[in-house]
PDB file of N, CA and C in Angstrom:
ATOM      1  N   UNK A   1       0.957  -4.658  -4.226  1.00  0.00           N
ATOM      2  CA  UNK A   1       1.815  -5.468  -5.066  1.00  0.00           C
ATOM      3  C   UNK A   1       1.434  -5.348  -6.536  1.00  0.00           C
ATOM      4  N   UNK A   2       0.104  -4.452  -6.821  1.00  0.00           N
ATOM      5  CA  UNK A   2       0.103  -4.632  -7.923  1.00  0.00           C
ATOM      6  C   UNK A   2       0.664  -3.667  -9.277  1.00  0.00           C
ATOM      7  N   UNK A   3       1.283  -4.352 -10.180  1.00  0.00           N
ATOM      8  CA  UNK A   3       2.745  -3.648 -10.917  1.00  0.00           C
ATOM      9  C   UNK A   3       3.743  -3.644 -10.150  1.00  0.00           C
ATOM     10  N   UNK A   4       3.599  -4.262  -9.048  1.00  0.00           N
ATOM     11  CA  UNK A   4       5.265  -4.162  -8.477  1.00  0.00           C
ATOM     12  C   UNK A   4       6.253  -4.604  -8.930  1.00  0.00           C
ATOM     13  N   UNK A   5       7.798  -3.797  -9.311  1.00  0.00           N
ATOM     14  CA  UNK A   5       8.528  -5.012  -9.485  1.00  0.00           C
ATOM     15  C   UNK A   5      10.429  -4.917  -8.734  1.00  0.00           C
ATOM     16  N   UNK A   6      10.591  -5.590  -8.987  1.00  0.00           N
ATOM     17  CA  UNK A   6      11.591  -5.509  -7.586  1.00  0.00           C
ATOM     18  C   UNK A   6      13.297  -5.094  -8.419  1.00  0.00           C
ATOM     19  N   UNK A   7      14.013  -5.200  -7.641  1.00  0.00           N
ATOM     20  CA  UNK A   7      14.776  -4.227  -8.939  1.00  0.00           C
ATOM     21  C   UNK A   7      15.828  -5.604  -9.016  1.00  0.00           C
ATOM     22  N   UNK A   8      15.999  -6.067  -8.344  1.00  0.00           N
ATOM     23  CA  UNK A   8      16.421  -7.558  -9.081  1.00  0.00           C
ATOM     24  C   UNK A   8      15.630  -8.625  -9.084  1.00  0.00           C
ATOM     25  N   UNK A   9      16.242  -9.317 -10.151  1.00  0.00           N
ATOM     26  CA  UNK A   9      15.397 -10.404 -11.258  1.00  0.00           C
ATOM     27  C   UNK A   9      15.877 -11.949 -10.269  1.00  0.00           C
ATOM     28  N   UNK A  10      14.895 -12.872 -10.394  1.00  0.00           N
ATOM     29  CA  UNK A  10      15.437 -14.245 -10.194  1.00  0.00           C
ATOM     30  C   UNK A  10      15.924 -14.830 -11.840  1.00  0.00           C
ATOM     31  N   UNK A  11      16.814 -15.797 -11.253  1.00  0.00           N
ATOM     32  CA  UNK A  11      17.404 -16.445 -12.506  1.00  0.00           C
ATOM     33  C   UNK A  11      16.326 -16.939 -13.007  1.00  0.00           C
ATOM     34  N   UNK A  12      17.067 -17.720 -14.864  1.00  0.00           N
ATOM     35  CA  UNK A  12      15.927 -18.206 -15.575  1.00  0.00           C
ATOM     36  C   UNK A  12      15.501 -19.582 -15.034  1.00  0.00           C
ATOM     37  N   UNK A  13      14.496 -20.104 -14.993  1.00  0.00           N
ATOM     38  CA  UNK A  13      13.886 -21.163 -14.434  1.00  0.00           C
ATOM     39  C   UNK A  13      13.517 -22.311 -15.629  1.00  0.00           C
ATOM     40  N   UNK A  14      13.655 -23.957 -15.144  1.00  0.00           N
ATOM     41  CA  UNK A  14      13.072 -24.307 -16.394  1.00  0.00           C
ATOM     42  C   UNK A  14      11.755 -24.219 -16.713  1.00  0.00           C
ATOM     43  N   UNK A  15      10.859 -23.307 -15.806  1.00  0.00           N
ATOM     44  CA  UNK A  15       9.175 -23.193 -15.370  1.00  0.00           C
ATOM     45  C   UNK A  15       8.970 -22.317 -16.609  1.00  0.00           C
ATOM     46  N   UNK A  16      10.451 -21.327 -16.651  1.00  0.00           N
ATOM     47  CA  UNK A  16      10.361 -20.185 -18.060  1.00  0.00           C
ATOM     48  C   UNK A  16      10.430 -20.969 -19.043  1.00  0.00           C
ATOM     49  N   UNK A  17      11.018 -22.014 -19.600  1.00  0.00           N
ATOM     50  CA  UNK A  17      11.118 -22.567 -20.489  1.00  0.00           C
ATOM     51  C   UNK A  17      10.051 -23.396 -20.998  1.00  0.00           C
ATOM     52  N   UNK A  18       9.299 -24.334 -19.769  1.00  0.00           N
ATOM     53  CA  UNK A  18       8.436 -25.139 -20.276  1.00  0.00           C
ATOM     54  C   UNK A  18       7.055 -24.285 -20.522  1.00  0.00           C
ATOM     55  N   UNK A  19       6.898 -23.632 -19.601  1.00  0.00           N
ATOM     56  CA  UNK A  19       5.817 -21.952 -19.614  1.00  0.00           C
ATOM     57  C   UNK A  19       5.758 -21.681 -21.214  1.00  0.00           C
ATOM     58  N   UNK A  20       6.744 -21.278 -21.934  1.00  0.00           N
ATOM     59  CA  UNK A  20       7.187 -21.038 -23.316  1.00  0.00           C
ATOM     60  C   UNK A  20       6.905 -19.163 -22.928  1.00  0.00           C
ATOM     61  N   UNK A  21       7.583 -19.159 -21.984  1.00  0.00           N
ATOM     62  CA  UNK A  21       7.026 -17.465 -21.639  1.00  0.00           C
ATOM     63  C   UNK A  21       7.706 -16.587 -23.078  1.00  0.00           C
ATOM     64  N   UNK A  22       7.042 -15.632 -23.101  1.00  0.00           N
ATOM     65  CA  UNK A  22       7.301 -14.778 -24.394  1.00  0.00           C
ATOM     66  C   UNK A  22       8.748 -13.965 -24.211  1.00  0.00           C
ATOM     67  N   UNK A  23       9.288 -13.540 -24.494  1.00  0.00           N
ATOM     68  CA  UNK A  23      11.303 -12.949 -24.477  1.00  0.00           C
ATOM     69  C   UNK A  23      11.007 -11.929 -25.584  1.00  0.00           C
ATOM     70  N   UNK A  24      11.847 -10.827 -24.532  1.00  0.00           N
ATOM     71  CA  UNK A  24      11.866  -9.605 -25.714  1.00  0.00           C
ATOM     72  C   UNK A  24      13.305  -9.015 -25.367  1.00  0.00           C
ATOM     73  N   UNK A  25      13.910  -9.570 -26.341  1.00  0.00           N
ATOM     74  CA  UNK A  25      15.619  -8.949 -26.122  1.00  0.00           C
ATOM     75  C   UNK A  25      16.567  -9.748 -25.289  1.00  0.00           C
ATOM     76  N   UNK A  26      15.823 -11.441 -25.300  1.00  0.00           N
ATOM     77  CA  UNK A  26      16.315 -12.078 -24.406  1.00  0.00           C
ATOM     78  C   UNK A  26      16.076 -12.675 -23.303  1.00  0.00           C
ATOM     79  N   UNK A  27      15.295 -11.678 -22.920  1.00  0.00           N
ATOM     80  CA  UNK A  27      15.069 -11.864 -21.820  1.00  0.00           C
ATOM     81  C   UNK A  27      13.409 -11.984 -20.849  1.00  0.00           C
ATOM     82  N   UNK A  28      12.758 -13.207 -20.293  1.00  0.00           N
ATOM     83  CA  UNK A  28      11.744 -13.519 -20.155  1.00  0.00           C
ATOM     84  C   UNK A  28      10.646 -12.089 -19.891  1.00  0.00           C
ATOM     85  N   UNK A  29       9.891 -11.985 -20.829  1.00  0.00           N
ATOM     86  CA  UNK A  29       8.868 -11.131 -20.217  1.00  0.00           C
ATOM     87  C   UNK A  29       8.371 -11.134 -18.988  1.00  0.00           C
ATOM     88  N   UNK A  30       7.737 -12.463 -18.239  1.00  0.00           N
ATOM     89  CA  UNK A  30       7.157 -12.309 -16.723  1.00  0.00           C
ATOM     90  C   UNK A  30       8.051 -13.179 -16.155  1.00  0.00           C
ATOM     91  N   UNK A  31       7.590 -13.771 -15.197  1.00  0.00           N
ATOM     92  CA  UNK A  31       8.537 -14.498 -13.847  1.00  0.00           C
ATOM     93  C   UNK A  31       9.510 -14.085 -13.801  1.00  0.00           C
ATOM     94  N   UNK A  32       9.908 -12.959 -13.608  1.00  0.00           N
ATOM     95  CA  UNK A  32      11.276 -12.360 -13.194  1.00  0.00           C
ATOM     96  C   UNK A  32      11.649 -11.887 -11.997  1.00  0.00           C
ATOM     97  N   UNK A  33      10.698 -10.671 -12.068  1.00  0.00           N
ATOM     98  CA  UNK A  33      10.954  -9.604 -11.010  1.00  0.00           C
ATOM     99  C   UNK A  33       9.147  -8.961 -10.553  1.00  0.00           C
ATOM    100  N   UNK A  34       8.605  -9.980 -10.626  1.00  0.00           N
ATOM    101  CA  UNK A  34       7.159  -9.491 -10.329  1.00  0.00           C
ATOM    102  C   UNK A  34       6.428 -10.931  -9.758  1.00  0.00           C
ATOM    103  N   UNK A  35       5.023 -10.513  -9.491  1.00  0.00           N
ATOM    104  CA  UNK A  35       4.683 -11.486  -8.713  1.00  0.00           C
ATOM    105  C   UNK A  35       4.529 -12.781  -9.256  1.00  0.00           C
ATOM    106  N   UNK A  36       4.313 -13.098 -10.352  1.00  0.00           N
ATOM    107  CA  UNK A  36       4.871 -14.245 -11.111  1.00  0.00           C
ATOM    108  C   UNK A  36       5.646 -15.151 -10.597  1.00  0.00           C
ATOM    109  N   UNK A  37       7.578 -14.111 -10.128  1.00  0.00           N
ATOM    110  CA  UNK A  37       8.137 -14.721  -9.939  1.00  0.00           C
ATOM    111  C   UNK A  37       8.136 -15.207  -8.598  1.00  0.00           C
ATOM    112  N   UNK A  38       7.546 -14.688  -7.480  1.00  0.00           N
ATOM    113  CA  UNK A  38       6.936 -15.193  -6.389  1.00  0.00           C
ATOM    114  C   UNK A  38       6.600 -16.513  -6.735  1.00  0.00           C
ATOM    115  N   UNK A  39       5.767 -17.003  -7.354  1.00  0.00           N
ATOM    116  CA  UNK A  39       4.570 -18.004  -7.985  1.00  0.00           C
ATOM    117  C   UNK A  39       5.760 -19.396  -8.365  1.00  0.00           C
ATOM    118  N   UNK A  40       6.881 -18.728  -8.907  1.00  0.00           N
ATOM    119  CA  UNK A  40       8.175 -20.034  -9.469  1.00  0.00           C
ATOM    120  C   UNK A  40       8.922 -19.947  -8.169  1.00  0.00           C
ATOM    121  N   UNK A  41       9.548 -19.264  -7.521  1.00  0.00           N
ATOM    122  CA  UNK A  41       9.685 -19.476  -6.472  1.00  0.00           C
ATOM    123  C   UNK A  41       9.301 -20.188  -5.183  1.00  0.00           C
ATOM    124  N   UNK A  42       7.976 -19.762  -4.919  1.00  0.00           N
ATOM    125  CA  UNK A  42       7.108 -20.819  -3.823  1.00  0.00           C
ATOM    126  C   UNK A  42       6.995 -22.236  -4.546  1.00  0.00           C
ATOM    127  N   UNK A  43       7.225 -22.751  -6.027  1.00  0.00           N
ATOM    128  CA  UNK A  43       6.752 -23.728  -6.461  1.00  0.00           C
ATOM    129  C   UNK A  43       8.026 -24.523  -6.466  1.00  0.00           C
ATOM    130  N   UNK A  44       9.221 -23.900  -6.202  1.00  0.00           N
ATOM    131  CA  UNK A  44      10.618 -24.654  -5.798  1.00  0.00           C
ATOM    132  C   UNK A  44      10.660 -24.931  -4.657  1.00  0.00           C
ATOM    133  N   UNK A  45      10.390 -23.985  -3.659  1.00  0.00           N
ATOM    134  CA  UNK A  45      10.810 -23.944  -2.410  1.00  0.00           C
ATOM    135  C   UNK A  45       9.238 -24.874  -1.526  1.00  0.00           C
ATOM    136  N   UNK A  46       8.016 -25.154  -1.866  1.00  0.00           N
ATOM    137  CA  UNK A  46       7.057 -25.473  -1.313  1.00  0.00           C
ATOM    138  C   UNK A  46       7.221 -27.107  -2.034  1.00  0.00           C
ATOM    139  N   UNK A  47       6.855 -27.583  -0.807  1.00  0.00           N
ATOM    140  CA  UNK A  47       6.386 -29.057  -0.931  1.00  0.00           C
ATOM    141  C   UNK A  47       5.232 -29.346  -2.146  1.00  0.00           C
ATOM    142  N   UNK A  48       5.332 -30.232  -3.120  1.00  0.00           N
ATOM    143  CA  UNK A  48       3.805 -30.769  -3.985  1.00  0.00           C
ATOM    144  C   UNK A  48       3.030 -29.937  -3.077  1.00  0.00           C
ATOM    145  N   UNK A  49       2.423 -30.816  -2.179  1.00  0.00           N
ATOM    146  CA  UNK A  49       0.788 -30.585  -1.425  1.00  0.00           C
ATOM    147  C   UNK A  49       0.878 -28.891  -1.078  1.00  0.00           C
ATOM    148  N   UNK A  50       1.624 -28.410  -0.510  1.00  0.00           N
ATOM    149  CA  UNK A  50       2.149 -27.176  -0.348  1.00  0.00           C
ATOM    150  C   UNK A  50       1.489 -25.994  -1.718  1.00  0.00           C
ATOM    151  N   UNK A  51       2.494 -26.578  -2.195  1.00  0.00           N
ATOM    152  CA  UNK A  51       2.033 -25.181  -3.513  1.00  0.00           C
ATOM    153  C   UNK A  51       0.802 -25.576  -3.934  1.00  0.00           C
ATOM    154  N   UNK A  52       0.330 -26.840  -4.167  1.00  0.00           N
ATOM    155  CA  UNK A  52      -0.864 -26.844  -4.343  1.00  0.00           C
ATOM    156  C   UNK A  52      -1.934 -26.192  -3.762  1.00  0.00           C
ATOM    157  N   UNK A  53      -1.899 -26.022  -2.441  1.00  0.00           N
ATOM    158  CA  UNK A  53      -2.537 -25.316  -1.544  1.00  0.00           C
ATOM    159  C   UNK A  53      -2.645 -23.852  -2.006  1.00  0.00           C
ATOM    160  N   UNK A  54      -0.793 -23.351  -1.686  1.00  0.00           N
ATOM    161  CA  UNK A  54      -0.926 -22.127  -1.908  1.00  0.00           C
ATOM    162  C   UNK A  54      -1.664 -21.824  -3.531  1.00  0.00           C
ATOM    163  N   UNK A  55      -1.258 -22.641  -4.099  1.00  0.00           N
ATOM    164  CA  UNK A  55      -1.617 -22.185  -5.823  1.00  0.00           C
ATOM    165  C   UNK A  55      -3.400 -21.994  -5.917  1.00  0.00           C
ATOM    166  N   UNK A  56      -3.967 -22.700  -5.231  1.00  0.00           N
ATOM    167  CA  UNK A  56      -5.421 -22.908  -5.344  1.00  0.00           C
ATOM    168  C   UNK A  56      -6.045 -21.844  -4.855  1.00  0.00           C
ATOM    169  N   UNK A  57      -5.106 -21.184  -3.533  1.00  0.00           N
ATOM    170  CA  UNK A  57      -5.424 -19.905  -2.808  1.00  0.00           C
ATOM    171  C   UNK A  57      -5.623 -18.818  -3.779  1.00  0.00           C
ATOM    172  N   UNK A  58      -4.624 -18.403  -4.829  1.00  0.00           N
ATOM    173  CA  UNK A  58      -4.226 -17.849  -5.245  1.00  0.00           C
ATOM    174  C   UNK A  58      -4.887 -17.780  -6.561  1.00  0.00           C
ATOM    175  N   UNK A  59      -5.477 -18.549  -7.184  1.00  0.00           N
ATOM    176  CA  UNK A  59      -6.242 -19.155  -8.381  1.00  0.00           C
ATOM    177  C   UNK A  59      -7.731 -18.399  -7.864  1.00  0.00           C
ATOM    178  N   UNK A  60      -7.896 -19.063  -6.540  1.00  0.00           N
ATOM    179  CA  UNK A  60      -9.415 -18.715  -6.009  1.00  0.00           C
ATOM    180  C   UNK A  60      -9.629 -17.096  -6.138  1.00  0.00           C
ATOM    181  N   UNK A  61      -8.486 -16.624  -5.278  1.00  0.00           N
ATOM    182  CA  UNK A  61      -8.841 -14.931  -5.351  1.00  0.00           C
ATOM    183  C   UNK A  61      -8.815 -14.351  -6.571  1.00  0.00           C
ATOM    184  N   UNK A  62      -8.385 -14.949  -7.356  1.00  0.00           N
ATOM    185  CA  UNK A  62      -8.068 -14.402  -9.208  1.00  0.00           C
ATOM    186  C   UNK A  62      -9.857 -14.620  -9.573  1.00  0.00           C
ATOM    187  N   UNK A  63     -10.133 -15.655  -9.429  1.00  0.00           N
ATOM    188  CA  UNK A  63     -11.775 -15.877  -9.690  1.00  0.00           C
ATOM    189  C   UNK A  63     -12.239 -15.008  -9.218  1.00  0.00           C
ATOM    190  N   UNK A  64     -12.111 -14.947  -7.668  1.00  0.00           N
ATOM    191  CA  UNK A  64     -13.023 -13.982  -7.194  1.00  0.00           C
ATOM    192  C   UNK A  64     -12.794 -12.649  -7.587  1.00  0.00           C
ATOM    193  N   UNK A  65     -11.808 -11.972  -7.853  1.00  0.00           N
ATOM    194  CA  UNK A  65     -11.531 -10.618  -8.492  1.00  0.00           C
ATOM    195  C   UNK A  65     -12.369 -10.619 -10.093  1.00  0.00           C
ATOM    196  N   UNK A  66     -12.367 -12.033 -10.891  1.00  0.00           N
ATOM    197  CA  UNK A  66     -12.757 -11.138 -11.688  1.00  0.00           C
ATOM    198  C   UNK A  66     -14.118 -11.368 -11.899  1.00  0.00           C
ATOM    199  N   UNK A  67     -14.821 -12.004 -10.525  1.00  0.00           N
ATOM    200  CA  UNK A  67     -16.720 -11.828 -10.675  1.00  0.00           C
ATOM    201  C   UNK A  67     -16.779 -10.470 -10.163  1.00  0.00           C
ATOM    202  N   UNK A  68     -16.204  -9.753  -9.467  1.00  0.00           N
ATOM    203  CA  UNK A  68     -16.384  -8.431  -8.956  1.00  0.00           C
ATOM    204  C   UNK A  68     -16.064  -7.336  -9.789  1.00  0.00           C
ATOM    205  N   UNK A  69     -14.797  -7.141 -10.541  1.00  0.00           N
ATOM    206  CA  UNK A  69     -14.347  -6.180 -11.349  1.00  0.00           C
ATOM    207  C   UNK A  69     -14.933  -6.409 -13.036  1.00  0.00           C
ATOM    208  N   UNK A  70     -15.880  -5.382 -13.479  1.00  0.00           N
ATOM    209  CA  UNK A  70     -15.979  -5.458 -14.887  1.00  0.00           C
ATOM    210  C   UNK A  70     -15.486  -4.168 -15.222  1.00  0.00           C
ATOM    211  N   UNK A  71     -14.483  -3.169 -15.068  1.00  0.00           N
ATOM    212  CA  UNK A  71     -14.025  -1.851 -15.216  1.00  0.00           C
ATOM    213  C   UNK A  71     -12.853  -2.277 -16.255  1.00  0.00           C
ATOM    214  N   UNK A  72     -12.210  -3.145 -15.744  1.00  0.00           N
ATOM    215  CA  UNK A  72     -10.851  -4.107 -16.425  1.00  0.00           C
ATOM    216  C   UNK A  72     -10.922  -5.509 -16.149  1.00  0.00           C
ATOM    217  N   UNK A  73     -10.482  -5.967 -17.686  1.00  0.00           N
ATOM    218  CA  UNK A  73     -10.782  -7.073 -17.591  1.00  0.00           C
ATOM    219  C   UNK A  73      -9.197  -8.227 -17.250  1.00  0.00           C
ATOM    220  N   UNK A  74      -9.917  -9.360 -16.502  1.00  0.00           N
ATOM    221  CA  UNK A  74      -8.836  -9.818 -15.941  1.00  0.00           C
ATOM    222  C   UNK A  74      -7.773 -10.279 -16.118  1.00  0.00           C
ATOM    223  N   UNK A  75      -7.425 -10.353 -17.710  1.00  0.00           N
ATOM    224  CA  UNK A  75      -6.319 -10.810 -18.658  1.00  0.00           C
ATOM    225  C   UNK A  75      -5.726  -9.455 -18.089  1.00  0.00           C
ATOM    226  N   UNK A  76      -5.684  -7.723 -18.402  1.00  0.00           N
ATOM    227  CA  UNK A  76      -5.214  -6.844 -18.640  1.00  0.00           C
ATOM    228  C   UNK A  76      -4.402  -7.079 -17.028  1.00  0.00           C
ATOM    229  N   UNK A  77      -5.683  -7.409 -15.699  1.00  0.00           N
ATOM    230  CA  UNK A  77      -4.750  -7.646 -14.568  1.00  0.00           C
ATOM    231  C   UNK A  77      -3.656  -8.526 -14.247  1.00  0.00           C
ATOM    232  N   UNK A  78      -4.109  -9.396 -14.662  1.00  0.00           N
ATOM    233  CA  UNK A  78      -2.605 -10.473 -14.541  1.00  0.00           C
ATOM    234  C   UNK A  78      -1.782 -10.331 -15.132  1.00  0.00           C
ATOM    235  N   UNK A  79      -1.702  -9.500 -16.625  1.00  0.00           N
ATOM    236  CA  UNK A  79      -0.526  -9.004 -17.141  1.00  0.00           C
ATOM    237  C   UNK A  79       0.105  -7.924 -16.484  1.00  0.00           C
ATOM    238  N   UNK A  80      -0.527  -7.060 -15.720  1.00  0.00           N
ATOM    239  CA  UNK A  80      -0.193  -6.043 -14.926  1.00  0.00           C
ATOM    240  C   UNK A  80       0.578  -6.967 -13.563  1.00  0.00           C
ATOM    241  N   UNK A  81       0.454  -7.586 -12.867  1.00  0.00           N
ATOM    242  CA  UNK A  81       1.136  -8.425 -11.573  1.00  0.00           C
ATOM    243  C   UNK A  81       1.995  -9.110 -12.319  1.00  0.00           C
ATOM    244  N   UNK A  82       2.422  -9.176 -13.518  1.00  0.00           N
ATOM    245  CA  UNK A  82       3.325  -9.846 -14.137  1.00  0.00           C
ATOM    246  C   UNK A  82       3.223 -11.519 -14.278  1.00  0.00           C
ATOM    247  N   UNK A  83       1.802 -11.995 -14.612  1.00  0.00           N
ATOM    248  CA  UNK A  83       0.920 -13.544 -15.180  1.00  0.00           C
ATOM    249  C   UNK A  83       1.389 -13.411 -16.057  1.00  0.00           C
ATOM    250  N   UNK A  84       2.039 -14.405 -16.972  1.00  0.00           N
ATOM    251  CA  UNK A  84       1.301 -14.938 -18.212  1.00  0.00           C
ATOM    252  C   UNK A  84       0.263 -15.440 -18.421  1.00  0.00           C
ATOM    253  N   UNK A  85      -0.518 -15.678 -19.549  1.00  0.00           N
ATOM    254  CA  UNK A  85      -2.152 -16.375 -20.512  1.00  0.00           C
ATOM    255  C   UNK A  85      -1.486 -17.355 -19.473  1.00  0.00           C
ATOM    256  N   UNK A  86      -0.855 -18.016 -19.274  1.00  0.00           N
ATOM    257  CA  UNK A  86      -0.984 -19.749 -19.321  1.00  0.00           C
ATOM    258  C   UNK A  86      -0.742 -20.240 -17.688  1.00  0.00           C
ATOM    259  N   UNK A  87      -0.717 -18.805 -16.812  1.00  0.00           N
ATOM    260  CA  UNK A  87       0.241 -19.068 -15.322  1.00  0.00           C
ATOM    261  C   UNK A  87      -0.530 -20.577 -15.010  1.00  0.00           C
ATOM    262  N   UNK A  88      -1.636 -20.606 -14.940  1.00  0.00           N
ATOM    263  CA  UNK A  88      -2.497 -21.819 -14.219  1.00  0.00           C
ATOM    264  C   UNK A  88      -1.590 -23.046 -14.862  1.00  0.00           C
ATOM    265  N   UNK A  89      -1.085 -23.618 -15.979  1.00  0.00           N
ATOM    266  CA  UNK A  89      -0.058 -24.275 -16.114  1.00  0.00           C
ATOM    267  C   UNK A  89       0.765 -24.869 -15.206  1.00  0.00           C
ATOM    268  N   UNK A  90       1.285 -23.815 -14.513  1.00  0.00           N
ATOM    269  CA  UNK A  90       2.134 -24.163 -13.706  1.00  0.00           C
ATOM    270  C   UNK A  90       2.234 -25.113 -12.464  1.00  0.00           C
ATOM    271  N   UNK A  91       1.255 -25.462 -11.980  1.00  0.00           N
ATOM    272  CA  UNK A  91       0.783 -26.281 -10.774  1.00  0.00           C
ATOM    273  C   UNK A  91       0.629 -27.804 -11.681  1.00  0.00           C
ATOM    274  N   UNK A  92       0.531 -27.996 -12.699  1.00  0.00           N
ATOM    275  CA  UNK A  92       1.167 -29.409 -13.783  1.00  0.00           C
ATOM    276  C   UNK A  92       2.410 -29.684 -13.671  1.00  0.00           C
ATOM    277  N   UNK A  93       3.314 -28.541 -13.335  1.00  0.00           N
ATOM    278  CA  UNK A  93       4.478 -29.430 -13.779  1.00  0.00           C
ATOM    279  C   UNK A  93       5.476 -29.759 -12.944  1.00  0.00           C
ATOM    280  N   UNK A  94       5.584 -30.624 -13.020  1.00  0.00           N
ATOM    281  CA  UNK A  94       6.910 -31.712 -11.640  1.00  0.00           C
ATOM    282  C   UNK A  94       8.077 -32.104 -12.208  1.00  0.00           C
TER     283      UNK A  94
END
């Protein structure tokens, strides 16, 4: 999955808006069509306690990737899976 991106986009979300995700030509840089948008997706469709779960899962393995990898650093990866700086944000907002 990693750089994957799918050849259609999910619509804009207000997660893009409050996110303040960055737009180039319009149109949201991440949560679109990459795993990001997975991330706004499960956070519509999953119960509170739910995404919380999943989100923490998902937070954890990001930690753990980047005590293991010093080749690249882990900003460069999450921009690559299509993160924004701020994804952890997202599990704040209701």
């Amino acid at each position: 999955m990693y750089e994957h991106r799918t050849q259609k986009e999910i619509w804009d979300t207000r997660y893009h808006k409050i996110l303040n995700i960055s737009m180039t030509e319009g149109h949201y840089d991440y949560g679109k069509n990459d795993l990001f948008a997975v991330m706004i997706i499960m956070k519509q469709m999953l119960t509170k306690e739910e995404f919380k779960d999943f989100f923490f899962q998902i937070g954890y393995e990001i930690d753990i990737l980047d005590g293991k990898v010093d080749t690249v650093k882990t900003p460069i990866i999450l921009n690559n899976i299509g993160f924004p700086t701020n994804w952890r944000e997202l599990d704040d907002i209701y």
